[in-house]
Protein backbone atom coordinates (compact mmCIF):
# COMPACT_ATOMS: atom_id res chain seq x y z
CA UNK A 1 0.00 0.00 0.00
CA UNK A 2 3.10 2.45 0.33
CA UNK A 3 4.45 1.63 -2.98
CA UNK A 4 0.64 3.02 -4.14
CA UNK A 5 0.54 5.42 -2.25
CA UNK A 6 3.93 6.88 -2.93
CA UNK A 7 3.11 6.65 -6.70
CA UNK A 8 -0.21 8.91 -6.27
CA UNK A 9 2.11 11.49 -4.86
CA UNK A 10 4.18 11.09 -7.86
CA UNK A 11 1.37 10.65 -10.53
CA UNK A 12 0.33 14.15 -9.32
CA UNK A 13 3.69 15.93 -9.60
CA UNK A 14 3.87 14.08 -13.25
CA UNK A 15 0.51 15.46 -13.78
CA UNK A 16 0.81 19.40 -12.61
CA UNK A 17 4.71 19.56 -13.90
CA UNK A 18 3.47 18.23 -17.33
CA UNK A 19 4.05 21.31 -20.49
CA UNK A 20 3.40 21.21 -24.22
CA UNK A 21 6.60 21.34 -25.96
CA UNK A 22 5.86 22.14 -29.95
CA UNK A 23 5.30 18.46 -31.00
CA UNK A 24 1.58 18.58 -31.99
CA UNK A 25 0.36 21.60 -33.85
CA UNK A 26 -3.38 21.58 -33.51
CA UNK A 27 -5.42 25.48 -34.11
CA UNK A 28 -8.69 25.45 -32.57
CA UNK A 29 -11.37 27.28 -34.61
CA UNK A 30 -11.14 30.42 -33.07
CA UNK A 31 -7.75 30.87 -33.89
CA UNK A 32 -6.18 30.54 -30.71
CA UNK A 33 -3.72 27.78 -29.91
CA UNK A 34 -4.38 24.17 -29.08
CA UNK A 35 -2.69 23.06 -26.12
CA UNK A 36 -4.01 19.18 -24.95
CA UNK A 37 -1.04 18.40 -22.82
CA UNK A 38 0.06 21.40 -20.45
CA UNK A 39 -1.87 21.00 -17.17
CA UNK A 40 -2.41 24.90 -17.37
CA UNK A 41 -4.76 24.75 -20.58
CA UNK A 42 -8.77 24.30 -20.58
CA UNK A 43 -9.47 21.25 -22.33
CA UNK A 44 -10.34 17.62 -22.16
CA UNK A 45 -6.96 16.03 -20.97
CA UNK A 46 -6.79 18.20 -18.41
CA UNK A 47 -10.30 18.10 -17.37
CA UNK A 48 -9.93 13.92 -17.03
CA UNK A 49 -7.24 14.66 -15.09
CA UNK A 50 -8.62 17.19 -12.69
CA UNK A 51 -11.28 14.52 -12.56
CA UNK A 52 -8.62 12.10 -11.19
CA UNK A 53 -7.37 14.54 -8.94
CA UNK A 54 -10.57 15.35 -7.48
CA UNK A 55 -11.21 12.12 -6.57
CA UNK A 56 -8.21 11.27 -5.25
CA UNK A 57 -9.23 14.00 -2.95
CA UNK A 58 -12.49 12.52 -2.08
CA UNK A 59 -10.44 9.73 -0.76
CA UNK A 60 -7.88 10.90 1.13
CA UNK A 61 -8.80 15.00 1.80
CA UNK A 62 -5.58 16.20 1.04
CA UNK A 63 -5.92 20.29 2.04
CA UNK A 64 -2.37 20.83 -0.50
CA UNK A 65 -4.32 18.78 -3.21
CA UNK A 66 -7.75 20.21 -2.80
CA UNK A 67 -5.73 23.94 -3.14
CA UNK A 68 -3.89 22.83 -6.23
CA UNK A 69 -7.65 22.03 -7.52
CA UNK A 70 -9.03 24.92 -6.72
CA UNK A 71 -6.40 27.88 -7.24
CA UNK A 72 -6.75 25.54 -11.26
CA UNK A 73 -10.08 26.92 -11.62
CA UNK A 74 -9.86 29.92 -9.82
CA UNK A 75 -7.00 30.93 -12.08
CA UNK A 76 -9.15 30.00 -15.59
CA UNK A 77 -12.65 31.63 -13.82
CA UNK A 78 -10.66 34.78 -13.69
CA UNK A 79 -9.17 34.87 -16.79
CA UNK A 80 -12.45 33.78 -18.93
CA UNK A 81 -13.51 30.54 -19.90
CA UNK A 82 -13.18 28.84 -23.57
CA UNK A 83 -16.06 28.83 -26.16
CA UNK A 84 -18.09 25.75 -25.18
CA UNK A 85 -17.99 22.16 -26.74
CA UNK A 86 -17.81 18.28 -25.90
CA UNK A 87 -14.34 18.49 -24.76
CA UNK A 88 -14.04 22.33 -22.87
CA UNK A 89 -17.16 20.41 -20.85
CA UNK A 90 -14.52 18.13 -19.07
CA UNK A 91 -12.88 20.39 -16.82
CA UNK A 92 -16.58 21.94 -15.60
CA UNK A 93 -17.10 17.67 -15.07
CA UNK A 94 -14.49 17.29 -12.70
CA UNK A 95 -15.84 20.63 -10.98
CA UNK A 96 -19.26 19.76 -10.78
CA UNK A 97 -18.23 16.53 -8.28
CA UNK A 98 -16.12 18.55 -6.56
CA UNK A 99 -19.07 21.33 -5.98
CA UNK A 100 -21.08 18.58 -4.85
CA UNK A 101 -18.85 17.70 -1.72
CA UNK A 102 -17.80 21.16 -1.44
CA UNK A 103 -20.30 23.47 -1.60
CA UNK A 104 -17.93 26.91 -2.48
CA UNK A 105 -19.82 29.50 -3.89
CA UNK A 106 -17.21 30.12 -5.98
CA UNK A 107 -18.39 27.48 -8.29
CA UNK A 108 -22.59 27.72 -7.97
CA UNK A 109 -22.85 30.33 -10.85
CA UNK A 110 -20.01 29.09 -13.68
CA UNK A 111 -21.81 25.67 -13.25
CA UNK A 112 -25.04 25.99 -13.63
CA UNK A 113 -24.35 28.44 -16.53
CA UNK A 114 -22.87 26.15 -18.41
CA UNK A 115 -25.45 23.28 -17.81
CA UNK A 116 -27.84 26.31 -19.05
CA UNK A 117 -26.05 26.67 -22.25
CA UNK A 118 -24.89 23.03 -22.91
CA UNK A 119 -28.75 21.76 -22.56
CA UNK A 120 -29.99 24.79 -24.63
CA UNK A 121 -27.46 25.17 -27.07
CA UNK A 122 -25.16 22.11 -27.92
CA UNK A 123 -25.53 20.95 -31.28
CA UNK A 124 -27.97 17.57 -31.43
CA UNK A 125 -27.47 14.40 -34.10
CA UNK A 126 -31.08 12.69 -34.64
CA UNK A 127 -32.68 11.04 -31.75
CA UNK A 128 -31.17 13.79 -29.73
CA UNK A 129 -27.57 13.14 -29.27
CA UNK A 130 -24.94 15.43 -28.71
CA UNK A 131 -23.11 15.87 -31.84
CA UNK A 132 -19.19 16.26 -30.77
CA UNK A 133 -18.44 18.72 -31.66
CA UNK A 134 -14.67 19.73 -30.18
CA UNK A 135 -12.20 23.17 -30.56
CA UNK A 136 -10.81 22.38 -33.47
CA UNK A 137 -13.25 20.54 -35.53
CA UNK A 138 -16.94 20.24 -36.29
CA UNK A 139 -17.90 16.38 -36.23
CA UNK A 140 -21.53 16.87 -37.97
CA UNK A 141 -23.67 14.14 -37.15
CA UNK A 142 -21.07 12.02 -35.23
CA UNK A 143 -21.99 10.55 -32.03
CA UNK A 144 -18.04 9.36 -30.20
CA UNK A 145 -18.13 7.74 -26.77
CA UNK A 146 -15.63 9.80 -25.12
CA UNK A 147 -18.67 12.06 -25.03
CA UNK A 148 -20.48 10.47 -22.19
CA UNK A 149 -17.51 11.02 -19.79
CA UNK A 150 -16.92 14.84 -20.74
CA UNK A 151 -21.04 16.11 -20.90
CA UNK A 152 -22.83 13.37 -19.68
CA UNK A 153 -21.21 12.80 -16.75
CA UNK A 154 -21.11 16.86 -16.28
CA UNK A 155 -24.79 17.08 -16.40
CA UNK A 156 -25.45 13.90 -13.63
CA UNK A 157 -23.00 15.42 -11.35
CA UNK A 158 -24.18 18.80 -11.94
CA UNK A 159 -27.77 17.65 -11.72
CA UNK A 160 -27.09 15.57 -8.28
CA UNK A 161 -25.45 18.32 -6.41
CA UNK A 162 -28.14 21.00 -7.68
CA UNK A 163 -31.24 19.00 -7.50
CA UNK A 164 -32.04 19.64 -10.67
CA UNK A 165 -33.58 16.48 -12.37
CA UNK A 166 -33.75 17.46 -15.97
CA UNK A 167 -29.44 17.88 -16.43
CA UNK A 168 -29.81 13.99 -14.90
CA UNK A 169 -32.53 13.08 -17.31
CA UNK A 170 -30.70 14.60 -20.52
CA UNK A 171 -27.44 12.80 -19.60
CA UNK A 172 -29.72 9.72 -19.22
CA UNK A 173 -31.24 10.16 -21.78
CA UNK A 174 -27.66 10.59 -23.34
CA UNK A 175 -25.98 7.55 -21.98
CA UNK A 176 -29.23 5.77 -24.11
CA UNK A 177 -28.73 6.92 -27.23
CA UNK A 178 -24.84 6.25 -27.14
CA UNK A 179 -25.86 2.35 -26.44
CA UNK A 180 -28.06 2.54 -28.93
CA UNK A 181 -25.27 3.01 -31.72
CA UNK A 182 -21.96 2.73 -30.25
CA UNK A 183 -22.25 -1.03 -28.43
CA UNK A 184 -22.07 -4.00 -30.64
CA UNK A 185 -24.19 -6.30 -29.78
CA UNK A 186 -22.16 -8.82 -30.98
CA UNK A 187 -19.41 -8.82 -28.56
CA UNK A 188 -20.62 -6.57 -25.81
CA UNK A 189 -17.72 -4.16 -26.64
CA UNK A 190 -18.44 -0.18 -27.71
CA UNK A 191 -17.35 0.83 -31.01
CA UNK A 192 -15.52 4.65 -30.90
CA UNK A 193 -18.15 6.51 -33.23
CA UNK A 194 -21.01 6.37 -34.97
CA UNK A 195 -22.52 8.77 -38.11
CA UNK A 196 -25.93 9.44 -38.65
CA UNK A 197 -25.00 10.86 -42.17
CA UNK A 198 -23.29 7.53 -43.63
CA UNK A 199 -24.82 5.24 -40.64
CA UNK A 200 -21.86 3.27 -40.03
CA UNK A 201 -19.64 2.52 -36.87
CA UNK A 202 -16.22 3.92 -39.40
CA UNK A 203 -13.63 1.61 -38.80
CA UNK A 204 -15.26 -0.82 -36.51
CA UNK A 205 -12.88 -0.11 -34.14
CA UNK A 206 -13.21 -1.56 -30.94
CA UNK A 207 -10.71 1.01 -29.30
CA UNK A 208 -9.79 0.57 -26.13
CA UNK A 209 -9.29 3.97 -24.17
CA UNK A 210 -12.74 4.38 -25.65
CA UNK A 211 -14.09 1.48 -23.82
CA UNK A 212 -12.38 2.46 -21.14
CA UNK A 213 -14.61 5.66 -20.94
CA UNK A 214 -17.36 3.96 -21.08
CA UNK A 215 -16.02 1.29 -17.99
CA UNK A 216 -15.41 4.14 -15.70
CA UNK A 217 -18.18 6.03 -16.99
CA UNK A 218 -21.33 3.76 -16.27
CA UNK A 219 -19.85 2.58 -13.06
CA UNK A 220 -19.20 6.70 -11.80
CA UNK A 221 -23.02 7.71 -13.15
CA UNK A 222 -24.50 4.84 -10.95
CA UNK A 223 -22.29 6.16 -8.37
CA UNK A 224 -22.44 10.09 -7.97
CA UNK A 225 -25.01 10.83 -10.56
CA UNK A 226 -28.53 10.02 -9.06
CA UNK A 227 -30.14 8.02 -11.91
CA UNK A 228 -32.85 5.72 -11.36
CA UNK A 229 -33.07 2.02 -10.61
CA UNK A 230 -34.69 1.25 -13.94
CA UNK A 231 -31.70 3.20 -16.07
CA UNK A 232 -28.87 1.70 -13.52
CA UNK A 233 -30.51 -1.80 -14.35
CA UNK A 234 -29.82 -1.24 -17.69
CA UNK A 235 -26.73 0.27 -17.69
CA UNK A 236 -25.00 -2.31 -15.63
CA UNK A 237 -26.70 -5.10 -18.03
CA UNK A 238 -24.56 -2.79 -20.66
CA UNK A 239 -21.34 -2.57 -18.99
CA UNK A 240 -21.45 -6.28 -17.90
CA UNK A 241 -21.72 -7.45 -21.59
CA UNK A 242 -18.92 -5.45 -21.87
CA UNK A 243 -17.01 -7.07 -18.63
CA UNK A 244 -17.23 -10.27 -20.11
CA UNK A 245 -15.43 -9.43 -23.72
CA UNK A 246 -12.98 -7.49 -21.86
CA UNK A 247 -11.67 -10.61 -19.49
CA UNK A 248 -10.83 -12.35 -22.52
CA UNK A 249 -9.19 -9.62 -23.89
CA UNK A 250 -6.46 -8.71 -22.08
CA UNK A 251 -3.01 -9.10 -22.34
CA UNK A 252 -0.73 -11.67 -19.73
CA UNK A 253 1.20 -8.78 -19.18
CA UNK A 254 -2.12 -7.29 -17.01
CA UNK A 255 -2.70 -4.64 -20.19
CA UNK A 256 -5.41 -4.13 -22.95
CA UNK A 257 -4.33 -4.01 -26.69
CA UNK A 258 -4.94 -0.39 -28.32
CA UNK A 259 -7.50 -2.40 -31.05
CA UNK A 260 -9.01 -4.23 -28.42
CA UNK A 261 -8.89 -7.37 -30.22
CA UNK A 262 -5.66 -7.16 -32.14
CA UNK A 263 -2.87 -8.13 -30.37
CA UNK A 264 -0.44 -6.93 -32.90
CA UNK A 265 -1.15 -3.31 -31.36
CA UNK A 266 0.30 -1.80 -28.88
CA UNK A 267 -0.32 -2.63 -25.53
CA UNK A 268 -2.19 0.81 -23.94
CA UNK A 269 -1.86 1.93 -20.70
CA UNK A 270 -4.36 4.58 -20.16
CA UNK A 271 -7.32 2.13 -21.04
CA UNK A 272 -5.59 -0.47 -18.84
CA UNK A 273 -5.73 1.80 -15.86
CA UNK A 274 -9.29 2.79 -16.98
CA UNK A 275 -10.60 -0.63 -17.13
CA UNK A 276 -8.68 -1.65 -14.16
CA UNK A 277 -10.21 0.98 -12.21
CA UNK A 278 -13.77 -0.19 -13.81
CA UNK A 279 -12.88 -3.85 -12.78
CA UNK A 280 -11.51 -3.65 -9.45
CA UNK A 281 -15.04 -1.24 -8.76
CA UNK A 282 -17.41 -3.40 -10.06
CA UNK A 283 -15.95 -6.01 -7.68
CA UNK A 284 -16.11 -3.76 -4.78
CA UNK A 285 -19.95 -3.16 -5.37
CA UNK A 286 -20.92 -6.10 -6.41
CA UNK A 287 -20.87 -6.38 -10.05
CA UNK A 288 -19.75 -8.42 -13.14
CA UNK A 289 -17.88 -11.71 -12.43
CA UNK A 290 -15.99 -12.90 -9.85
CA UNK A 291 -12.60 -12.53 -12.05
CA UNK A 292 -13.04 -9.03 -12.20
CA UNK A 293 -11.10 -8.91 -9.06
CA UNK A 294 -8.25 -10.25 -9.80
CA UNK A 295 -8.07 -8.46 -13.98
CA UNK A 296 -8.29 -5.39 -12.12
CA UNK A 297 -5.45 -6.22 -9.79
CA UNK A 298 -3.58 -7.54 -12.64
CA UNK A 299 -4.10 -4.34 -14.55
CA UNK A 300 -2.96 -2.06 -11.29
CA UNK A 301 0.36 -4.00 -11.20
CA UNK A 302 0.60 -2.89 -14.92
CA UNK A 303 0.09 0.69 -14.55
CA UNK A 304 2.59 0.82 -11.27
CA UNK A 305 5.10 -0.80 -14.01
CA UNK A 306 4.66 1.97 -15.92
CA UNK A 307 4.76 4.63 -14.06
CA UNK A 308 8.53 6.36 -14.35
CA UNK A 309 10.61 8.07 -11.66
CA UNK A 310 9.26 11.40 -12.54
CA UNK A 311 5.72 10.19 -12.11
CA UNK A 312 4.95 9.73 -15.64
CA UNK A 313 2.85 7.06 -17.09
CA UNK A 314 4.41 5.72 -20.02
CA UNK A 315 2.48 3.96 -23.21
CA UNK A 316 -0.45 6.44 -23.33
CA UNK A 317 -1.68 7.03 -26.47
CA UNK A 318 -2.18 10.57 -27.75
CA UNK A 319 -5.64 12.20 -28.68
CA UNK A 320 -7.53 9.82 -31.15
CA UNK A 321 -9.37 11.55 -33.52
CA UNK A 322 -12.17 9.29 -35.28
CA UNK A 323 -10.26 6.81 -37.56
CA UNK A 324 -11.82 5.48 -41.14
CA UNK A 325 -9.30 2.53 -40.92
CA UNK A 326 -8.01 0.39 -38.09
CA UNK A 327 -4.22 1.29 -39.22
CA UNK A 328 -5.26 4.39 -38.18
CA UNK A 329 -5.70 3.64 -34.39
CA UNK A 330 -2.49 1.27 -34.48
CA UNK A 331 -0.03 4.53 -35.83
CA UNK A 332 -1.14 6.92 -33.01
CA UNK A 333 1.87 8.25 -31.11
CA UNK A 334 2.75 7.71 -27.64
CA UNK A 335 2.48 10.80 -25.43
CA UNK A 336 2.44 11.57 -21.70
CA UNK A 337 -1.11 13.65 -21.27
CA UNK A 338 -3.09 14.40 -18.19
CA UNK A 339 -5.69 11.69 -19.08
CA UNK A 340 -3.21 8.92 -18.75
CA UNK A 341 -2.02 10.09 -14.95
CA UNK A 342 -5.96 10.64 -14.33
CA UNK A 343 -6.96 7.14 -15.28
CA UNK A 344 -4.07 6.03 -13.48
CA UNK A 345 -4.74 7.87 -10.05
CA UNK A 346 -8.31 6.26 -10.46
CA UNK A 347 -6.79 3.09 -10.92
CA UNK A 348 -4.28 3.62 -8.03
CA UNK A 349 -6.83 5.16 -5.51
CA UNK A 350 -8.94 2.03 -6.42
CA UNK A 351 -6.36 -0.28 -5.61
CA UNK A 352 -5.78 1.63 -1.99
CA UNK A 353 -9.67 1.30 -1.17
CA UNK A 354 -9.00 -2.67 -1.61
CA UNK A 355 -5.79 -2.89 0.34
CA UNK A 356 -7.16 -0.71 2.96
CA UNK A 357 -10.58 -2.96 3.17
CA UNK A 358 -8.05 -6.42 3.22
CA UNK A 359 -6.07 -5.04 5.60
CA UNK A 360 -8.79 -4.00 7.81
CA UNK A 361 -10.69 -7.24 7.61
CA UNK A 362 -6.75 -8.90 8.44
């Protein structure tokens, strides 16, 4: 339990110290500069891994963490927030569940403004899904599962703390219409995307980080977002189809392939920490299979290999656009990004809550 705890500490640092340096050259729309891997900017990596953070806090109530989360978003509520989309939505995620345990004032108005405008406003495919649309590109049409963890989790968190119902209903009624066209019946796994205009899944891909978004993300709703019995029946019927394809899927080495079922692709370790964290959760509450236990230990000892002196986790994949091919997901570079030390601080924290409960029970 040391060694875990000792890498949280570290994860963090890695996380906070992280800086873009030049290598990816991605404009938003506006103009302005893309930045998806200092911790400083207002986007999506960073918003996972504030999410991580925050949680992390909720665990241990660390008054040094809970100031590095807050002077964040004091800092960015000061200087003006970004034009609103799928992805700006994650950091205002990770500050919803914060508000929620919280209660600062600070964070009352900029919150339920944006639920306002994302409800009102964001751009819907048919059958009411939000289109994701992102800083630097218009996806018309295009319903992508990393959506449900950025806005629909936003809205049930949001919704919870506020008490107000319809922000849980729409990202219900969200998390719906995402199964409908994203999970493949056929093997229980989610595919990354779906198009209304050419309705097609793209390349079929059964992408891993974007299962693992969906692991963590069903598991978190039925946790801190306040949905009913009927939708969390469903839901976990969902994510245990999706259980079972991903016990036979991974790796001896503990990981997940980036193509979830080719193992010529390189082993990931964001959606291993993701789906460990899923695994080793679902165990604690009572869900899946017995083996998802011991996977989600398995994972853990993965991601703790992989973290590096400076608190880095290595063998993260870097942003994954929506790929027409499956070469496409298999040529994505490797890059150290606040998502990856997120998913592994989930999958870290998760691992302490077991020690702690088989050490207490000793």
């Amino acid at each position: 339990m040391r060694d875990m705890r000792s890498k949280l500490d570290l994860l963090v640092r890695g996380m906070t110290a992280l800086r873009h340096d030049g290598r990816f050259d991605e404009p938003n729309l506006d103009g302005t500069a893309g930045d998806y891997i200092s911790f400083d900017s207002w986007e999506w990596p960073q918003g996972v891994g504030l999410y991580g953070l925050v949680c992390l806090w909720r665990h241990d109530r660390d008054p040094k963490l809970l100031k590095t989360i807050e002077d964040w978003y004091d800092r960015h509520l000061r200087a003006g927030l970004p034009p609103m989309n799928i992805n700006t939505t994650g950091p205002m995620m990770a500050l919803a569940l914060l508000w929620g345990e919280t209660r600062d004032p600070r964070w009352e108005t900029p919150l339920g403004q944006w639920a306002e405008r994302l409800l009102r406003d964001m751009p819907r495919t048919p059958e009411g899904g939000f289109q994701h649309n992102v800083s630097d590109k218009i996806n018309d049409d295009e319903l992508w599962d990393d959506t449900l963890f950025m806005a629909g989790l936003f809205l049930a968190f949001y919704g919870r703390a506020a008490g107000r119902q319809a922000c849980i209903d729409e990202a219900v009624r969200q998390f719906l219409v995402h199964a409908r066209y994203l999970a493949d019946p056929k093997t229980g796994l989610w595919f990354h995307g779906w198009t209304f205009a050419g309705r097609h899944n793209f390349a079929r891909a059964l992408w891993a980080r974007g299962n693992a978004w969906i692991t963590v993300g069903i598991l978190d709703l039925i946790e801190n977002g306040g949905v009913g019995k009927p939708v969390e029946a469903y839901l976990l019927g969902v994510l245990e189809a999706q259980i079972e394809a991903l016990l036979h899927l991974q790796a001896p080495s503990g990981a997940w392939h980036t193509l979830l079922d080719d193992p010529t692709s390189y082993e990931e370790m964001s959606a291993t920490a993701g789906i460990g964290y899923g695994l080793m959760k679902a165990a604690r509450l009572g869900f899946g299979p017995k083996a998802c236990g011991p996977a989600g230990r398995r994972a853990l000892d993965a991601v703790l290999a992989s973290i590096d002196e400076n608190g880095v986790l290595g063998n993260v994949s870097y942003g994954t656009r929506m790929g027409h091919d499956l070469q496409f997901y298999r040529d994505i570079p490797i890059q150290p990004t606040g998502y990856g030390q997120a998913l592994a601080i989930l999958c870290l924290t998760e691992g302490m809550i077991h020690a702690e409960a088989a050490e207490a029970a000793a």
